[in-house]
N, C-alpha and C. Protein backbone atom coordinates (compact mmCIF):
# COMPACT_ATOMS: atom_id res chain seq x y z
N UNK A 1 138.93 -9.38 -46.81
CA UNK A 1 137.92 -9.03 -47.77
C UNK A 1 138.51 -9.22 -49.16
N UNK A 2 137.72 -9.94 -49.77
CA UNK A 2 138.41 -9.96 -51.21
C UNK A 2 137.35 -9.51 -52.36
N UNK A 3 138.29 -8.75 -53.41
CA UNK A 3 137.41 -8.27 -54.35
C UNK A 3 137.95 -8.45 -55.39
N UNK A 4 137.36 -7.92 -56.68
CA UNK A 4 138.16 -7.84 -58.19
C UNK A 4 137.90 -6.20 -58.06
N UNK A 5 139.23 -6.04 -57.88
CA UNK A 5 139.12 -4.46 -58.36
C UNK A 5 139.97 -3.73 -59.63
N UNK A 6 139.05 -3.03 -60.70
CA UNK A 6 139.33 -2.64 -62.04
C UNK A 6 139.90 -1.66 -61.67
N UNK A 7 140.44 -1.05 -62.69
CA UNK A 7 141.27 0.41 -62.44
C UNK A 7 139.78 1.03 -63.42
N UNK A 8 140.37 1.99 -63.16
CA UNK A 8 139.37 3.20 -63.85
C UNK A 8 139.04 3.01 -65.22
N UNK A 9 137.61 2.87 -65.63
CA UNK A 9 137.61 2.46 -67.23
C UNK A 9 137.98 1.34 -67.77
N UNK A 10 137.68 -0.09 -67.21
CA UNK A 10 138.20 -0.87 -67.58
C UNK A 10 136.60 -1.78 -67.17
N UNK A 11 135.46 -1.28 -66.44
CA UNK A 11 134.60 -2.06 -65.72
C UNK A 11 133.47 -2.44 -66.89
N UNK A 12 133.58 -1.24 -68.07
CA UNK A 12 132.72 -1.92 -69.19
C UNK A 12 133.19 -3.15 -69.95
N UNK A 13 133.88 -3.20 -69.73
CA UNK A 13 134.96 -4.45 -70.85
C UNK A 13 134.51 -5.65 -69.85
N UNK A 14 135.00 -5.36 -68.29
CA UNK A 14 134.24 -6.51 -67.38
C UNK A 14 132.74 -6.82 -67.32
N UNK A 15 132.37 -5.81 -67.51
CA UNK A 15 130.89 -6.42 -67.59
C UNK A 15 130.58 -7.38 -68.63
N UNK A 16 130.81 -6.60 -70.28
CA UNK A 16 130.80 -7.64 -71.34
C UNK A 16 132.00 -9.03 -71.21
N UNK A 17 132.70 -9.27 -70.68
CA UNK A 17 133.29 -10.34 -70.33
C UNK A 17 132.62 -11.59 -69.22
N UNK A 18 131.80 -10.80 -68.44
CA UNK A 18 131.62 -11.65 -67.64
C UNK A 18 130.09 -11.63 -68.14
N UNK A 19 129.58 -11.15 -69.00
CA UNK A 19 128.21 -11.18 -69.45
C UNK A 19 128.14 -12.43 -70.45
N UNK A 20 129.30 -12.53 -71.20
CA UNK A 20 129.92 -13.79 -72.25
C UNK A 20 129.40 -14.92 -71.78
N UNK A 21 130.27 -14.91 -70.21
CA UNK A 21 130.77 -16.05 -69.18
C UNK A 21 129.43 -16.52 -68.74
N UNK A 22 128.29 -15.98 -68.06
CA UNK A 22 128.06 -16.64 -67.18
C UNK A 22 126.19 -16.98 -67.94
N UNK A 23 125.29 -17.96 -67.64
CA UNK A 23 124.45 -18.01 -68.09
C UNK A 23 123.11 -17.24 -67.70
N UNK A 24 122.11 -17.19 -68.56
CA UNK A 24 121.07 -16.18 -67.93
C UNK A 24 120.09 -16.47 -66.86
N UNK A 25 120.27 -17.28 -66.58
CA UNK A 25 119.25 -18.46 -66.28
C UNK A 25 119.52 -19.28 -65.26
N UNK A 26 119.15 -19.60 -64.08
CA UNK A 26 119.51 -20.46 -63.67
C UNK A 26 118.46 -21.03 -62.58
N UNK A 27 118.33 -22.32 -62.29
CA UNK A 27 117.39 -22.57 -61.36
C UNK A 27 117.64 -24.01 -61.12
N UNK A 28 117.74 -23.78 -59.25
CA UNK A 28 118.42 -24.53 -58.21
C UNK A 28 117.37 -25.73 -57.81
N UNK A 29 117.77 -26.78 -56.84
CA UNK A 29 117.03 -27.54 -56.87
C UNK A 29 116.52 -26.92 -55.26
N UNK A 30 115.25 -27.75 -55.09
CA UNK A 30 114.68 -27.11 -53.45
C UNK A 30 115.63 -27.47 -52.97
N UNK A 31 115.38 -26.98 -52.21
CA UNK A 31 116.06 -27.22 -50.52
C UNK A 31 115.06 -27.21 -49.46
N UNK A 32 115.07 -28.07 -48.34
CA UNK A 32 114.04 -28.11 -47.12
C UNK A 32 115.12 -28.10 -45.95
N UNK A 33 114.17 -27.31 -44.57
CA UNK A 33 114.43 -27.12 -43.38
C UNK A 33 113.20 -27.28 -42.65
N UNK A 34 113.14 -28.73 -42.28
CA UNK A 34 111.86 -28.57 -41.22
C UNK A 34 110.87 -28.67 -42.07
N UNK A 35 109.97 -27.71 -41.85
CA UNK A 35 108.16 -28.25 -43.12
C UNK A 35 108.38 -27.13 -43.85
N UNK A 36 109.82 -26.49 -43.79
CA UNK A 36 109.58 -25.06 -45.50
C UNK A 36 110.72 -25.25 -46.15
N UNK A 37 110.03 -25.65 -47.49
CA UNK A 37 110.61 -26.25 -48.65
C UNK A 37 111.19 -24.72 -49.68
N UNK A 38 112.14 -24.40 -50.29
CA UNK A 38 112.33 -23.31 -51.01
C UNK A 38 112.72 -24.02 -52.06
N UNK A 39 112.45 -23.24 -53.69
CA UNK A 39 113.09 -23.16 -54.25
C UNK A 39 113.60 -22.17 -54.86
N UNK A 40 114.78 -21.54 -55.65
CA UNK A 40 115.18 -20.73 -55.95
C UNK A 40 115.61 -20.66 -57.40
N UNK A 41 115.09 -19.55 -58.37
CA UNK A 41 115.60 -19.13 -59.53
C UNK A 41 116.32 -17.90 -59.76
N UNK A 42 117.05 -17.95 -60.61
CA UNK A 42 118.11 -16.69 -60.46
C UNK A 42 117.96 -16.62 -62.16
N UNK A 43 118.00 -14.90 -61.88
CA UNK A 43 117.73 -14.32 -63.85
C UNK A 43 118.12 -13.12 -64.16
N UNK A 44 119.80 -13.15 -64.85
CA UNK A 44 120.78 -12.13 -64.75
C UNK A 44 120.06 -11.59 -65.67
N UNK A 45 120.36 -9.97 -65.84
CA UNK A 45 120.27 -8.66 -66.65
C UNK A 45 121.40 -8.19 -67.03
N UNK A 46 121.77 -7.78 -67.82
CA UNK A 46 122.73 -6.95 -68.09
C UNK A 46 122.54 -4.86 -67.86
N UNK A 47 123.10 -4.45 -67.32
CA UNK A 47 122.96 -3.10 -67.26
C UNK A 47 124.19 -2.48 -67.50
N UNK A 48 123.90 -1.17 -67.70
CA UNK A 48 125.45 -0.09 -67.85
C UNK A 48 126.11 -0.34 -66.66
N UNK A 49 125.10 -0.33 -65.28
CA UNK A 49 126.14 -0.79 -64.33
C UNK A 49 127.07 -1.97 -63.94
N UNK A 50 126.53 -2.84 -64.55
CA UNK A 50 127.05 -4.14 -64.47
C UNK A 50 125.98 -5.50 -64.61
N UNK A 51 125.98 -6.58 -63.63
CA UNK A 51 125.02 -7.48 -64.07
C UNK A 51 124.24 -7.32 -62.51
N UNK A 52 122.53 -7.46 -62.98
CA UNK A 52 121.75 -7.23 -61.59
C UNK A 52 121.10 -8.69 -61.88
N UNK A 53 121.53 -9.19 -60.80
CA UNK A 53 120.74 -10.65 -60.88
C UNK A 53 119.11 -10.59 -59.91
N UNK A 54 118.95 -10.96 -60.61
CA UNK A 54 117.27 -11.04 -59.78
C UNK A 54 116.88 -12.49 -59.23
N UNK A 55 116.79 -12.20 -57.93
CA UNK A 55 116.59 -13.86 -56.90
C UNK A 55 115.18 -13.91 -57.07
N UNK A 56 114.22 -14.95 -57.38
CA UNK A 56 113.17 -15.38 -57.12
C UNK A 56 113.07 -16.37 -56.38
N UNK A 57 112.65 -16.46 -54.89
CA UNK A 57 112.30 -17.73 -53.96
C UNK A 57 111.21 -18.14 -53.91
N UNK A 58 110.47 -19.14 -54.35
CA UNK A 58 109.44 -19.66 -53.71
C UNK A 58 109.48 -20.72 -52.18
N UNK A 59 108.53 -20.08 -51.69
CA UNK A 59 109.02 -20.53 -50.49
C UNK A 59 107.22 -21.03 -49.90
N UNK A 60 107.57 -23.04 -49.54
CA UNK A 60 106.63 -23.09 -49.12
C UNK A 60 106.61 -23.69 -48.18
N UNK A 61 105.55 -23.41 -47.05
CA UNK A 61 105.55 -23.62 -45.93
C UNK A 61 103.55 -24.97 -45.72
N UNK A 62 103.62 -25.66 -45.60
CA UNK A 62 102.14 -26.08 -45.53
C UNK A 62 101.46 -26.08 -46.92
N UNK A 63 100.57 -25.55 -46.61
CA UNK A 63 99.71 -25.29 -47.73
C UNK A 63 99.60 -23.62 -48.60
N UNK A 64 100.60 -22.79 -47.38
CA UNK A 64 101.25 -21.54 -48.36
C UNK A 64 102.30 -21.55 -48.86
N UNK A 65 102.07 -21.02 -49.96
CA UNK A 65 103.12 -20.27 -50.56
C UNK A 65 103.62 -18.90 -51.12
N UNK A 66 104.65 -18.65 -50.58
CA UNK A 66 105.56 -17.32 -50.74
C UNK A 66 106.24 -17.33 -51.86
N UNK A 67 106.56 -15.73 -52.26
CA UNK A 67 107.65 -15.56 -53.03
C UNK A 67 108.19 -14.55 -53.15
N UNK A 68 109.63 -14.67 -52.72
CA UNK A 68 110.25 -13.50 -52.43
C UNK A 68 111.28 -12.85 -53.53
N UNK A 69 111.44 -11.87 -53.96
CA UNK A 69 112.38 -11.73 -55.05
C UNK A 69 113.60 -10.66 -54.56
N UNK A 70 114.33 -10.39 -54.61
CA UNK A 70 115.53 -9.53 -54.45
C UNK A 70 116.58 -9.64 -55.69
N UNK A 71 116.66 -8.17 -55.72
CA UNK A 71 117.67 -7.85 -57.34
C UNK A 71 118.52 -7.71 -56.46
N UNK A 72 119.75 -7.89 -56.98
CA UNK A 72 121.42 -7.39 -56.40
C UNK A 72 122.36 -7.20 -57.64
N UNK A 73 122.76 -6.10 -57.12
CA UNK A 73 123.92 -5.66 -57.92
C UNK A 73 125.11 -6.33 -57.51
N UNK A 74 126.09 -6.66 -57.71
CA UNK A 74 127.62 -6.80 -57.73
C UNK A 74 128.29 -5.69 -57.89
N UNK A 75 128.25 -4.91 -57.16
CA UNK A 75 129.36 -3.92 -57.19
C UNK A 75 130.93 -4.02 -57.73
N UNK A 76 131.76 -5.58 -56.86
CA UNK A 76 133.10 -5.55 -57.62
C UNK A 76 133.13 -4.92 -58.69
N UNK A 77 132.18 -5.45 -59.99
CA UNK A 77 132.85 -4.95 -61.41
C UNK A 77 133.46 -3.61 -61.45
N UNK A 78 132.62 -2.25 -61.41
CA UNK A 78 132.52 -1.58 -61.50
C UNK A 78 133.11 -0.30 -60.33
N UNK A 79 133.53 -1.08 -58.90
CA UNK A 79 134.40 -0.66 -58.22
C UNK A 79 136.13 -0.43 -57.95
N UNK A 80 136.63 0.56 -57.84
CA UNK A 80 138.16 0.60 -57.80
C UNK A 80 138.21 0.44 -56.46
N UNK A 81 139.67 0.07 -56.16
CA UNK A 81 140.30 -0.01 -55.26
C UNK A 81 140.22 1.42 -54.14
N UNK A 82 139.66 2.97 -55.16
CA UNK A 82 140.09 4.01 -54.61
C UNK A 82 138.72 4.01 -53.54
N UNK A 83 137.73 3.58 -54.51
CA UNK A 83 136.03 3.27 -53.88
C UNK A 83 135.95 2.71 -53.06
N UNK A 84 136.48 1.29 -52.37
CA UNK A 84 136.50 0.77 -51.07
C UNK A 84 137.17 1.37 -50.22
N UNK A 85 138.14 1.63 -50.35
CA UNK A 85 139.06 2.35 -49.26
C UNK A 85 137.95 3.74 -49.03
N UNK A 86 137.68 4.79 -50.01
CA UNK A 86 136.77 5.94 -49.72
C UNK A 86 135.25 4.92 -48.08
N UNK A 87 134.64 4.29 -48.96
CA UNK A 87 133.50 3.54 -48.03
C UNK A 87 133.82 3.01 -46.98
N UNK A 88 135.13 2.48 -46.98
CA UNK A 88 135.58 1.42 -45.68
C UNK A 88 135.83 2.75 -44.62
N UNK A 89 136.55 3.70 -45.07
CA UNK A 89 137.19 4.62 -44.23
C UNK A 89 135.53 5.32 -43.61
N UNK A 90 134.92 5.59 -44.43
CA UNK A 90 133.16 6.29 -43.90
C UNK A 90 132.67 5.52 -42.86
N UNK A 91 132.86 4.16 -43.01
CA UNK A 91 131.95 3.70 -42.13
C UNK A 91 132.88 3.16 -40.92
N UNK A 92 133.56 3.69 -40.79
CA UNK A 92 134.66 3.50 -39.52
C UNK A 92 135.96 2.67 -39.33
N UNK A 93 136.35 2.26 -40.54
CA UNK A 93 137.44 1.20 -40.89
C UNK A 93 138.90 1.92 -40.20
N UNK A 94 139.68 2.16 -39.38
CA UNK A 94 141.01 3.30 -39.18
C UNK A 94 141.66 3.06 -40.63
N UNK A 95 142.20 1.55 -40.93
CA UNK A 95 142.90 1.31 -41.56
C UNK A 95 142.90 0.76 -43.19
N UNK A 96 142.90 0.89 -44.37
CA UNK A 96 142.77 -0.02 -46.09
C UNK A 96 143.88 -0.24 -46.58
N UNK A 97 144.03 -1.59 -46.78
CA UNK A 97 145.24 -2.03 -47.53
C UNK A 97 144.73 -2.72 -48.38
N UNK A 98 145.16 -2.30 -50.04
CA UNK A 98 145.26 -3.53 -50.63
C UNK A 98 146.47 -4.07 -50.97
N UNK A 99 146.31 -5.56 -49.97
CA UNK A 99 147.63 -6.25 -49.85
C UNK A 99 148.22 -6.74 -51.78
N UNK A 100 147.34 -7.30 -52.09
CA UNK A 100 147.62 -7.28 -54.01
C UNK A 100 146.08 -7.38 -54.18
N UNK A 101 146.30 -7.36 -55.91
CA UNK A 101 144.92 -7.14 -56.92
C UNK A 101 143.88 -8.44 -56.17
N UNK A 102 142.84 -8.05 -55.88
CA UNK A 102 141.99 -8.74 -55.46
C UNK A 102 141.81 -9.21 -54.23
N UNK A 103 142.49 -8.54 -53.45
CA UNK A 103 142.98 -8.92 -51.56
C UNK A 103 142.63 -7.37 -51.33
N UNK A 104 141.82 -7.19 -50.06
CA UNK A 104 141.80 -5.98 -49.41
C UNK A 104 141.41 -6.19 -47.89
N UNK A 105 143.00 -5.80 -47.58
CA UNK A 105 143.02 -5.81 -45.71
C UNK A 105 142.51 -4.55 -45.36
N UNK A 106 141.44 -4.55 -44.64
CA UNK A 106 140.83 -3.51 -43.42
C UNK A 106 141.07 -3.88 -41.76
N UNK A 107 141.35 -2.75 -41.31
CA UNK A 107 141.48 -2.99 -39.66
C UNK A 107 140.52 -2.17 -39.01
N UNK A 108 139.30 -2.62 -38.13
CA UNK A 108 138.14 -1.85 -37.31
C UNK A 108 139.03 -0.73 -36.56
């Protein structure tokens, strides 16, 4: 499992760093499988928590068309090393290592 993990107080500085970095905007070319054609736009936010990108799919099949949207957070930014190990261990992990910054070995 690999992550970027901040130490404590360091995840606002990542956010505005990677808010710099990356563009607001973005939109993919279709893609087809069979007779349903998608295309996809993506349209970052900035929040206190970090960046919530919002997926917009249009998705068409025939003569319908869909559209599906899903926001996602990115957790990395704003997660420590102490936070995965806490979650990994909850949901049944025995073992958390982080082998170095940005590497994290779990054993079921």
């Amino acid at each position: 499992m690999f992550s970027q993990l901040h130490p404590v107080g360091t995840w606002k500085k990542t956010i505005e760093k990677e808010w710099k970095r990356r563009k607001r905007f973005n939109a993919y070319l279709p893609s087809m499988k069979g007779s349903v054609r998608v295309t996809r736009v993506e349209i970052a936010e900035k929040t206190s928590e970090g960046i919530l990108e919002h997926n917009v799919s249009l998705v068409e099949k025939g003569e319908f068309l869909r559209i599906e949207i899903a926001s996602i957070m990115n957790p990395r930014i704003k997660w420590t090393s102490r936070d995965f190990k806490k979650v990994l261990k909850e949901v049944g992990f025995k073992q958390v290592y982080v082998v170095k910054e940005g590497c994290v070995l779990v054993v079921k």
